[in-house]
Protein backbone atom coordinates (compact mmCIF):
# COMPACT_ATOMS: atom_id res chain seq x y z
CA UNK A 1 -64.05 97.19 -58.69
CA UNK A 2 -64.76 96.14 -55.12
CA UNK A 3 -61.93 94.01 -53.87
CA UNK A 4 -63.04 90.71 -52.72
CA UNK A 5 -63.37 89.41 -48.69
CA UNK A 6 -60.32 86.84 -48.33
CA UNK A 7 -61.45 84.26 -46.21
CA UNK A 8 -58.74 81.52 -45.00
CA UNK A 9 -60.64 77.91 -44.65
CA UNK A 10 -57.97 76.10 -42.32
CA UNK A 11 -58.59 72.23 -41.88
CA UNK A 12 -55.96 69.88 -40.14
CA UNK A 13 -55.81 67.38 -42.72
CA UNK A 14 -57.08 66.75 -46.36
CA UNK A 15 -60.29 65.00 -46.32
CA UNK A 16 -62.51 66.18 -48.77
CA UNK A 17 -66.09 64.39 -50.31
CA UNK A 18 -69.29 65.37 -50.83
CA UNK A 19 -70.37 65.34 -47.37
CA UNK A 20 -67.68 67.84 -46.62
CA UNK A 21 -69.55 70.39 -44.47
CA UNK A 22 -66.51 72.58 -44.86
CA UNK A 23 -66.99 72.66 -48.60
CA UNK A 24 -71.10 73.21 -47.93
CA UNK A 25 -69.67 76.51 -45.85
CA UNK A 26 -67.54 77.63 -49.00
CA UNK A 27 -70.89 77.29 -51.50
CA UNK A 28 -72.62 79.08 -49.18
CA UNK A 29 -70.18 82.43 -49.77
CA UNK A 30 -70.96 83.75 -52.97
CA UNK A 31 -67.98 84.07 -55.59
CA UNK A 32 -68.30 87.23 -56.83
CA UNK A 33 -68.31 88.52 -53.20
CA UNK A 34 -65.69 86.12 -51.39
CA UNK A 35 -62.21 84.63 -52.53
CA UNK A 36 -61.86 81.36 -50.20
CA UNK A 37 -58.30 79.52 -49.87
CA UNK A 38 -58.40 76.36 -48.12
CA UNK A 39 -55.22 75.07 -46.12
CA UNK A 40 -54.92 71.35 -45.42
CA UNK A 41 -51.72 71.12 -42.66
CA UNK A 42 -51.52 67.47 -43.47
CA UNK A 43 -52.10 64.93 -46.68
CA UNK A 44 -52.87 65.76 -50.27
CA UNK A 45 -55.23 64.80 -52.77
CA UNK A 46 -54.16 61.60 -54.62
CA UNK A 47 -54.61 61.76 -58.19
CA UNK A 48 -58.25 61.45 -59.25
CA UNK A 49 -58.89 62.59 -55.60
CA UNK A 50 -61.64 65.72 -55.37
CA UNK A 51 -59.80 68.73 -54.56
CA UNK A 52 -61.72 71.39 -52.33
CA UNK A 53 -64.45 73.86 -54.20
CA UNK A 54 -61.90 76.71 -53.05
CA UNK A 55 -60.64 79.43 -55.53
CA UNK A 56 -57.67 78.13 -54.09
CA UNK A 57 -56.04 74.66 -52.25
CA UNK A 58 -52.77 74.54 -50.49
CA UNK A 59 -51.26 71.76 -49.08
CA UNK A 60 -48.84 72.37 -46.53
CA UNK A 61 -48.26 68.50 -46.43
CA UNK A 62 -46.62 68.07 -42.79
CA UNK A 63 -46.21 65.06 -40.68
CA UNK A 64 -48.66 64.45 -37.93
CA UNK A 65 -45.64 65.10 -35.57
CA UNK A 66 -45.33 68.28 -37.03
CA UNK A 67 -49.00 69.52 -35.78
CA UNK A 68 -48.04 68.08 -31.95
CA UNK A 69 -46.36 69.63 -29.48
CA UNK A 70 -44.90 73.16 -29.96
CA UNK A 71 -45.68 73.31 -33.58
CA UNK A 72 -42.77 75.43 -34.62
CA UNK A 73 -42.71 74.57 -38.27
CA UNK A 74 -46.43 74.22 -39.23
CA UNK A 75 -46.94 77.71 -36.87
CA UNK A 76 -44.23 79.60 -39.30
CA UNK A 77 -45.82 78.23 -42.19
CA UNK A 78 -48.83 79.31 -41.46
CA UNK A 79 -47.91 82.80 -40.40
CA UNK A 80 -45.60 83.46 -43.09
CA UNK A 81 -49.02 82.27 -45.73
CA UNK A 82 -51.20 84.58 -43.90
CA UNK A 83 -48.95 87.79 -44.07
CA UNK A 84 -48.69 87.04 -47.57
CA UNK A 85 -52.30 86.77 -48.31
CA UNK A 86 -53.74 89.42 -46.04
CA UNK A 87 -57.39 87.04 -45.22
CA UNK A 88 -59.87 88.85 -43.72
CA UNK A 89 -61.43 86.49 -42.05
CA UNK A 90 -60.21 82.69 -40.71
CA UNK A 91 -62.70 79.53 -40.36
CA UNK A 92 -60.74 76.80 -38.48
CA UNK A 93 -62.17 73.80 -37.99
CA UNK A 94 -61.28 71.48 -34.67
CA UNK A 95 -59.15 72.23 -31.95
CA UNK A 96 -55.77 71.82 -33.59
CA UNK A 97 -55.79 74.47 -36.18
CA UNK A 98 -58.19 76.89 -33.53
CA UNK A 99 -55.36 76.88 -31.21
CA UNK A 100 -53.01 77.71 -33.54
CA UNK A 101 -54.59 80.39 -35.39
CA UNK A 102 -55.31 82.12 -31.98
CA UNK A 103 -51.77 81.94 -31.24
CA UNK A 104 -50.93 83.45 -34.56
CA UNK A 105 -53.72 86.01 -34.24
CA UNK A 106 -52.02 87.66 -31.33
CA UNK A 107 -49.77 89.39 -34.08
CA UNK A 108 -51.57 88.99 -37.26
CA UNK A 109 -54.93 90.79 -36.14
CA UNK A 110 -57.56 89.09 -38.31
CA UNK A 111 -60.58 90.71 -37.40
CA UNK A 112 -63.11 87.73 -37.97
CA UNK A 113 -62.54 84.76 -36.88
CA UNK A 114 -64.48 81.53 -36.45
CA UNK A 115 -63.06 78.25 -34.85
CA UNK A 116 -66.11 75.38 -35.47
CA UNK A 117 -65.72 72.16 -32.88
CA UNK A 118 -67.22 69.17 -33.74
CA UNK A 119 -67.19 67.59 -30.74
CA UNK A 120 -67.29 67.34 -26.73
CA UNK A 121 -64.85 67.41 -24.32
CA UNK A 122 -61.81 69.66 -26.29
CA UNK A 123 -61.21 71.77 -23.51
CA UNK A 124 -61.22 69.32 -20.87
CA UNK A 125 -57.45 69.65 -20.05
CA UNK A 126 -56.63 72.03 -17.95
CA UNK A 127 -53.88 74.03 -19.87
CA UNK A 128 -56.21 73.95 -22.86
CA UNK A 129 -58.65 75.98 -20.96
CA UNK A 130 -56.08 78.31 -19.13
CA UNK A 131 -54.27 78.96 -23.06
CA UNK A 132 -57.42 79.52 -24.75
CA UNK A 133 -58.10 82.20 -21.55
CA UNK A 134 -55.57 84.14 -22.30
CA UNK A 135 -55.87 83.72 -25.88
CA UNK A 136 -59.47 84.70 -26.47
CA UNK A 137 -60.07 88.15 -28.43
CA UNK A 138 -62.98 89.45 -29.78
CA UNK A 139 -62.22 88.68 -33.14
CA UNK A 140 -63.01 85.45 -32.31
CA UNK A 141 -66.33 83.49 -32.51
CA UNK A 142 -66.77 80.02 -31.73
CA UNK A 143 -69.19 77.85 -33.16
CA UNK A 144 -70.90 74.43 -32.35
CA UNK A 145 -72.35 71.70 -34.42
CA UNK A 146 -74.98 71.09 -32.00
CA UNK A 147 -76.66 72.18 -28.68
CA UNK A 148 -74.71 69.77 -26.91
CA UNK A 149 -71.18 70.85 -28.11
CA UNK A 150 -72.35 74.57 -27.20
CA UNK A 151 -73.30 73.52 -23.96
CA UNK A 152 -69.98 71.41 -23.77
CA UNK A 153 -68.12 75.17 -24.53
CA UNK A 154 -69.88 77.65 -22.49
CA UNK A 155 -69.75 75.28 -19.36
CA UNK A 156 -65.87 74.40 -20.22
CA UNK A 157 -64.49 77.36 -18.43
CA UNK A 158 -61.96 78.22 -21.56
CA UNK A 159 -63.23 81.80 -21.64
CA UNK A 160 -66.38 81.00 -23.73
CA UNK A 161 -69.72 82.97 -23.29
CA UNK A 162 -73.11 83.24 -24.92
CA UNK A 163 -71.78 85.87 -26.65
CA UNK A 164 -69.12 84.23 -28.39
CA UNK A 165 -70.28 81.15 -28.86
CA UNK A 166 -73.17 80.23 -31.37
CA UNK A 167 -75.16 77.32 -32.36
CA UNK A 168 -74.94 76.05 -36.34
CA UNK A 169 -76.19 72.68 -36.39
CA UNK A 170 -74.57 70.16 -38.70
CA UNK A 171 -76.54 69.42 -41.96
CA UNK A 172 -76.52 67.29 -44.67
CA UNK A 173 -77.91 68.07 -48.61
CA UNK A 174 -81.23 66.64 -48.30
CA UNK A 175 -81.99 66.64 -51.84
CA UNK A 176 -78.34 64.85 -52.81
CA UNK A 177 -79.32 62.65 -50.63
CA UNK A 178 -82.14 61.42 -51.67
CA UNK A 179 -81.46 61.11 -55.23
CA UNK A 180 -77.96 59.06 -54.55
CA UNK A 181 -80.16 56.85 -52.49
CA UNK A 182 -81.40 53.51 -54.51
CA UNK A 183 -84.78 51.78 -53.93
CA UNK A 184 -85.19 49.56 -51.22
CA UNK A 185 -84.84 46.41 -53.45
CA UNK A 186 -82.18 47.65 -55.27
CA UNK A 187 -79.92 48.77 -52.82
CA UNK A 188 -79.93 45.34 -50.99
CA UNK A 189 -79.69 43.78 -53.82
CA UNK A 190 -76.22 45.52 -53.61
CA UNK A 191 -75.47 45.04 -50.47
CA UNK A 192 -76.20 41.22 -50.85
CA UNK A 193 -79.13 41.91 -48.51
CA UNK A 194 -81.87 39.61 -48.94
CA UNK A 195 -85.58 40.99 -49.96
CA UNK A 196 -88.01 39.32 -47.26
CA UNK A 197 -85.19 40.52 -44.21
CA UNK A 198 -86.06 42.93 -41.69
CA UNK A 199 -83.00 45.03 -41.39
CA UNK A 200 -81.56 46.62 -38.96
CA UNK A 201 -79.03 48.76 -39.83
CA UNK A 202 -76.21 51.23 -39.08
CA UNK A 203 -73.27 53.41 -40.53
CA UNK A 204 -70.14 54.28 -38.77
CA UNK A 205 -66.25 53.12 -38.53
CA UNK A 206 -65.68 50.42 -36.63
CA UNK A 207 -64.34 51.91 -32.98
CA UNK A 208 -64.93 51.94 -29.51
CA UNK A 209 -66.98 55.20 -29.54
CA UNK A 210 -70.39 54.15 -31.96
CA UNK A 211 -70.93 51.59 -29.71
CA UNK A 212 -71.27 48.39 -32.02
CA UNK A 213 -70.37 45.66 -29.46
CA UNK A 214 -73.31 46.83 -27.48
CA UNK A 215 -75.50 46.92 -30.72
CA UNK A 216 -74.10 43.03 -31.03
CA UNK A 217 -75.32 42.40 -28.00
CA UNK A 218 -78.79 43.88 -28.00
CA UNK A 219 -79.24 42.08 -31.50
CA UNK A 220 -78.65 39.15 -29.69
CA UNK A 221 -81.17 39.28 -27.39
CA UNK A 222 -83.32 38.90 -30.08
CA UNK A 223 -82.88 37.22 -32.46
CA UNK A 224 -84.10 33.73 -31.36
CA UNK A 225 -87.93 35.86 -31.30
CA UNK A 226 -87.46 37.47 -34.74
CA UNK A 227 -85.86 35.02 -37.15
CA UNK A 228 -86.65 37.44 -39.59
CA UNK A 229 -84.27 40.45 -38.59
CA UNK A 230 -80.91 40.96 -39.70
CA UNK A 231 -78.14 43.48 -38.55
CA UNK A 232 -76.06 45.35 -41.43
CA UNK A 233 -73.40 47.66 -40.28
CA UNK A 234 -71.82 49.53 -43.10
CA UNK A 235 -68.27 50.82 -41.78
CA UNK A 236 -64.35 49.44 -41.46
CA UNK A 237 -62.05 49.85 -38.56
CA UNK A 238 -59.78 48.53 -35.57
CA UNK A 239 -62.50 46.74 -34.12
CA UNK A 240 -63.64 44.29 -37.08
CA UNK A 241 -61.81 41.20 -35.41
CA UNK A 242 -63.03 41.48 -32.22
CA UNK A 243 -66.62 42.43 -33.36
CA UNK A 244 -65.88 39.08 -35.78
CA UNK A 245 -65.09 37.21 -32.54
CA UNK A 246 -68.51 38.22 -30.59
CA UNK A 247 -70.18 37.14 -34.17
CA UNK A 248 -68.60 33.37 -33.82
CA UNK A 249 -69.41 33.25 -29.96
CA UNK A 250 -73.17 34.17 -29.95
CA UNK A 251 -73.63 32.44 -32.95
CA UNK A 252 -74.92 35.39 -35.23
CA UNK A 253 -73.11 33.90 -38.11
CA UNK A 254 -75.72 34.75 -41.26
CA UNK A 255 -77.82 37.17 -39.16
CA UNK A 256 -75.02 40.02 -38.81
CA UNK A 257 -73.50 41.64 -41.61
CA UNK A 258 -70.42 43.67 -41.40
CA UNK A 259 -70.32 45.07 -44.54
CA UNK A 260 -67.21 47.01 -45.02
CA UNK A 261 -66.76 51.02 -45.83
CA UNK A 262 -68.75 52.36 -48.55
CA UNK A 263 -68.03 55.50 -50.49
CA UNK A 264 -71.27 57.57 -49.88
CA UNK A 265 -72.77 55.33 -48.02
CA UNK A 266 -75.96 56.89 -47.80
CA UNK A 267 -76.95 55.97 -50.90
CA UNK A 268 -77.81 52.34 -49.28
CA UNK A 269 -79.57 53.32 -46.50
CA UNK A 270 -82.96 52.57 -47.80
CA UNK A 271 -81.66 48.82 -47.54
CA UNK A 272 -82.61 49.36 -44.07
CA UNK A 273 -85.96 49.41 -41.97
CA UNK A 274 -84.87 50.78 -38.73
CA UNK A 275 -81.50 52.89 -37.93
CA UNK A 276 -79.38 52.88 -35.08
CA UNK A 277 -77.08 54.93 -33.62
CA UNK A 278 -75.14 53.45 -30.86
CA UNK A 279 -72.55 55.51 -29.92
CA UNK A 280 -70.98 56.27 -26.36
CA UNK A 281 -69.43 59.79 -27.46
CA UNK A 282 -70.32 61.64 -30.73
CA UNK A 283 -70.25 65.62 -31.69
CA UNK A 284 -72.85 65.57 -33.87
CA UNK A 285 -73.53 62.21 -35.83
CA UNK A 286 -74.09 62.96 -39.55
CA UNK A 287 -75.04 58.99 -40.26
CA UNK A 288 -77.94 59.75 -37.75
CA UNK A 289 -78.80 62.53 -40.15
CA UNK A 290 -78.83 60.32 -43.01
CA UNK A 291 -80.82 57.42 -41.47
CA UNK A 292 -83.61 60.31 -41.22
CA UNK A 293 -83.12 61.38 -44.67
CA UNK A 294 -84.15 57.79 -45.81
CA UNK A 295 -87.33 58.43 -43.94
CA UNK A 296 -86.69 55.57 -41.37
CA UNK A 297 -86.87 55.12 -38.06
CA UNK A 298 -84.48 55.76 -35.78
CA UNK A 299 -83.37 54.56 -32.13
CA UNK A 300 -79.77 56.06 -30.70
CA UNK A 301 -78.44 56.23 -27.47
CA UNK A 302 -79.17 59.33 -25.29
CA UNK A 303 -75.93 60.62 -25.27
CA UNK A 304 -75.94 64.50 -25.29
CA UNK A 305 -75.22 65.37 -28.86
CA UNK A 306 -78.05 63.18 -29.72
CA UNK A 307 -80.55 63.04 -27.18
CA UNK A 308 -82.25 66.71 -28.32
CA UNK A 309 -82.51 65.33 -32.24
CA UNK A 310 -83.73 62.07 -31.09
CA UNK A 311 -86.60 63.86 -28.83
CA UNK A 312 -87.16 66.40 -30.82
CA UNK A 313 -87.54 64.37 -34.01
CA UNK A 314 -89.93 61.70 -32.64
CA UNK A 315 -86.78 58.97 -32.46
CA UNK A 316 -86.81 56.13 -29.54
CA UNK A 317 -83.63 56.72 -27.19
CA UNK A 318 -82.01 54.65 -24.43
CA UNK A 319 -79.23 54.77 -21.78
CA UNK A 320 -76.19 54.89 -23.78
CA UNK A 321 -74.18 51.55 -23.14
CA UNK A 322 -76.91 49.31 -21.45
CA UNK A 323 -77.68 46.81 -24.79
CA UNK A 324 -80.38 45.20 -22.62
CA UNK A 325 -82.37 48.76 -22.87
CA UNK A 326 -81.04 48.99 -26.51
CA UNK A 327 -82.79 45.65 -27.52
CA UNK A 328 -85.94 47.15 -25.78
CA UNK A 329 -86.22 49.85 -28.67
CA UNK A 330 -85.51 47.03 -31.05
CA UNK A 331 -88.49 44.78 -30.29
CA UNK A 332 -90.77 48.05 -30.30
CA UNK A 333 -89.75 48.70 -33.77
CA UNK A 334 -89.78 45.57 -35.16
CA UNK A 335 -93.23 44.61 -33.50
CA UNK A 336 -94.91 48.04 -35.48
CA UNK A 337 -97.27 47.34 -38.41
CA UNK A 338 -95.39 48.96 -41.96
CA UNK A 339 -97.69 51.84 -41.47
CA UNK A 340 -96.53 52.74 -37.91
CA UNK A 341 -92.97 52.40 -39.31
CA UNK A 342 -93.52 54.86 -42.17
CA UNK A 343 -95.03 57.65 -39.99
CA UNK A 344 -92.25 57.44 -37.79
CA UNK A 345 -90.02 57.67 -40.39
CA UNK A 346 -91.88 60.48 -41.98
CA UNK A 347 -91.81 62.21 -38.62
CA UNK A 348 -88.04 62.17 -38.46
CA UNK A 349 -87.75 63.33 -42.62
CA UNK A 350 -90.23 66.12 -41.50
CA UNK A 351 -87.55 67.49 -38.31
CA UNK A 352 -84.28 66.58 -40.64
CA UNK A 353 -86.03 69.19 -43.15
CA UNK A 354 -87.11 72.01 -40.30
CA UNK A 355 -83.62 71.78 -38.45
CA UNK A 356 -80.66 70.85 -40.34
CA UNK A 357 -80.78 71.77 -44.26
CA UNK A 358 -78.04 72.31 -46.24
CA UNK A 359 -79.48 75.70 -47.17
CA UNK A 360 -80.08 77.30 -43.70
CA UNK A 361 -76.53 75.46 -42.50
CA UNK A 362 -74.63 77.66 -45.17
CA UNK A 363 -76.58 80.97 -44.77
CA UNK A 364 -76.27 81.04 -40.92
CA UNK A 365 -72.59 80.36 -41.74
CA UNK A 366 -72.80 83.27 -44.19
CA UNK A 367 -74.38 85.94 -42.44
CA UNK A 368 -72.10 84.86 -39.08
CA UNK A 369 -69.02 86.05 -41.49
CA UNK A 370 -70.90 89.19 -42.66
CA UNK A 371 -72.24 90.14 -38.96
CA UNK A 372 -68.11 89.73 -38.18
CA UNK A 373 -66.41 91.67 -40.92
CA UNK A 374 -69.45 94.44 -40.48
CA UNK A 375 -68.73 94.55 -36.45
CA UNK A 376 -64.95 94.87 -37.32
CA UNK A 377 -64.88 97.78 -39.78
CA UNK A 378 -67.07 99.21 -37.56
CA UNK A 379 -64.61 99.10 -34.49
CA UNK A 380 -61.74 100.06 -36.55
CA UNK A 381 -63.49 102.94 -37.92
């Protein structure tokens, strides 16, 4: 019997769901052809927690200061796992466990190899780009979640090329999607939503970087001219008191909605009418993705990772950070008839289909491996 390809899946810390796009790369190698083991350096699955679709999970359980600095103890326990396994090929997602498994690689001599960033700006430090220089091999291909994040690697000056970098844009299950999503009515019925409302809506923690403050204060601008719109913002984090603060102050009390985190929160999103994206630095937003799945229409910032989705999928876009501009696209929206609303929204379902399915995401994942492994038997023969 032909021995299965080992394939090492190495993530920096356990976070697993159904959105996973790590566990959408494992269904997308067949079983009876590939034997994945996932490594998590840090956290666990708590009990009733999922645990990864994987033949095998391992948990190597270290502290976050165990992943900083030189890395002694997580780099031997990682080295002294992969001699014992014998993988023949490595996907490491985000800088930390990249840089680690090309250090490791030096003397273990996997010969595929594929580190996926997420988002811009990783090898803006200058040592980052001299180590990964002289750490590069060809074993190694690097992969992007979007055009920008390519862009953002070629251009770093970290040793990356054309040739070794390639473009797999993120995806979400379009299908899963829409059948966890509830009916309009329903799902702000949940939400505590009301009916007649026009929403206006958005999903992301609550941090500097999606922008939120400036979606406050675009909603502000006009609010006094639509008494009917109302902003929803699905999502928890550090910035819930201040954003609570800017609520009292501009006297949105009853017309903004911070609604907490949601597991799958997608399944609300047809509570909305419009979705916005307002973040100031993203790789590749996935709640963007999900606001198209809905079939709504969309307005984001033109930040780089979404500025060739937005244009390319028919969405409205303004400068990031300037919530003047941002209420702009807001009046458009709410100012089109229902029937302008659902073409646009069609017209962004239509693009979400064409360029980032589930299906296509794991078989350009799948033949990337297979291209690899073929290219290194072939250079070893």
């Amino acid at each position: 019997m032909t021995r299965k390809i080992k394939v090492l899946q190495l993530q920096n810390r356990y976070n697993v769901n159904a959105s996973d796009l790590a566990e959408q790369v494992i269904q997308g190698l067949p079983t009876q052809t590939y034997e994945v083991t996932t490594v998590f350096l840090r956290g666990r699955p708590k009990p009733g927690e999922p645990e990864s679709r994987a033949a095998r999970s391992v948990y190597f359980d270290l502290s976050s200061a165990s992943t900083k600095g030189l890395r002694l103890k997580a780099l031997w326990l990682l080295y002294r796992h992969c001699r014992a396994q014998g993988y023949d090929a490595v996907i490491a997602h985000r800088f930390k466990p990249i840089n680690m498994m090309m250090l490791l690689n030096l003397v273990l001599r996997i010969p595929a190899c594929v580190g996926v960033l997420h988002g811009l700006g990783e090898y803006d430090r200058p040592y980052r780009r001299w180590e990964s220089r002289a750490l590069i091999s060809k074993a190694w291909r690097m992969v992007g979640v979007s055009r920008a994040v390519c862009d953002d690697l070629i251009n770093s000056g970290a040793g990356f090329k054309p040739y070794n970098v390639r473009q797999i844009n993120n995806a979400i299950d379009i299908s899963r999607a829409e059948r966890l999503q509830h009916p309009k009515p329903q799902a702000r019925q949940l939400l505590g939503l009301p009916e007649d409302a026009f929403v206006i809506g958005t999903i992301g923690r609550l941090v500097p970087a999606k922008g939120h403050v400036q979606l406050l204060e675009a909603f502000s601008e006009i609010k006094d001219d639509y008494p009917q719109a109302l902003l929803a913002i699905i999502g928890e984090g550090r910035l819930r008191q201040e954003m609570e603060a800017i609520i009292q102050a501009r006297q949105l009390g009853g017309r903004v909605r911070l609604l907490g985190a949601k597991d799958d929160a997608l399944q609300y999103v047809r509570a909305y009418d419009v979705f916005v994206m307002s973040s100031v630095s993203e790789g590749l937003p996935l709640a963007l993705l999900e606001g198209m799945s809905a079939r709504l229409p969309v307005v984001g910032s033109d930040i780089d990772s979404m500025r060739p989705i937005l244009e390319d999928s028919g969405g409205r876009t303004y400068p990031a950070g300037q919530p003047m501009l941002l209420a702009e696209r807001l009046r458009e929206i709410v100012l089109l008839t229902p029937q302008e609303r659902a073409k646009e929204g069609q017209r962004t379902y239509e693009y979400l289909c064409r360029a980032h399915a589930i299906e296509d995401f794991r078989k350009q994942y799948r033949d990337l491996l297979e291209e690899m492994l073929s290219n290194g038997k072939r250079n070893h023969e």
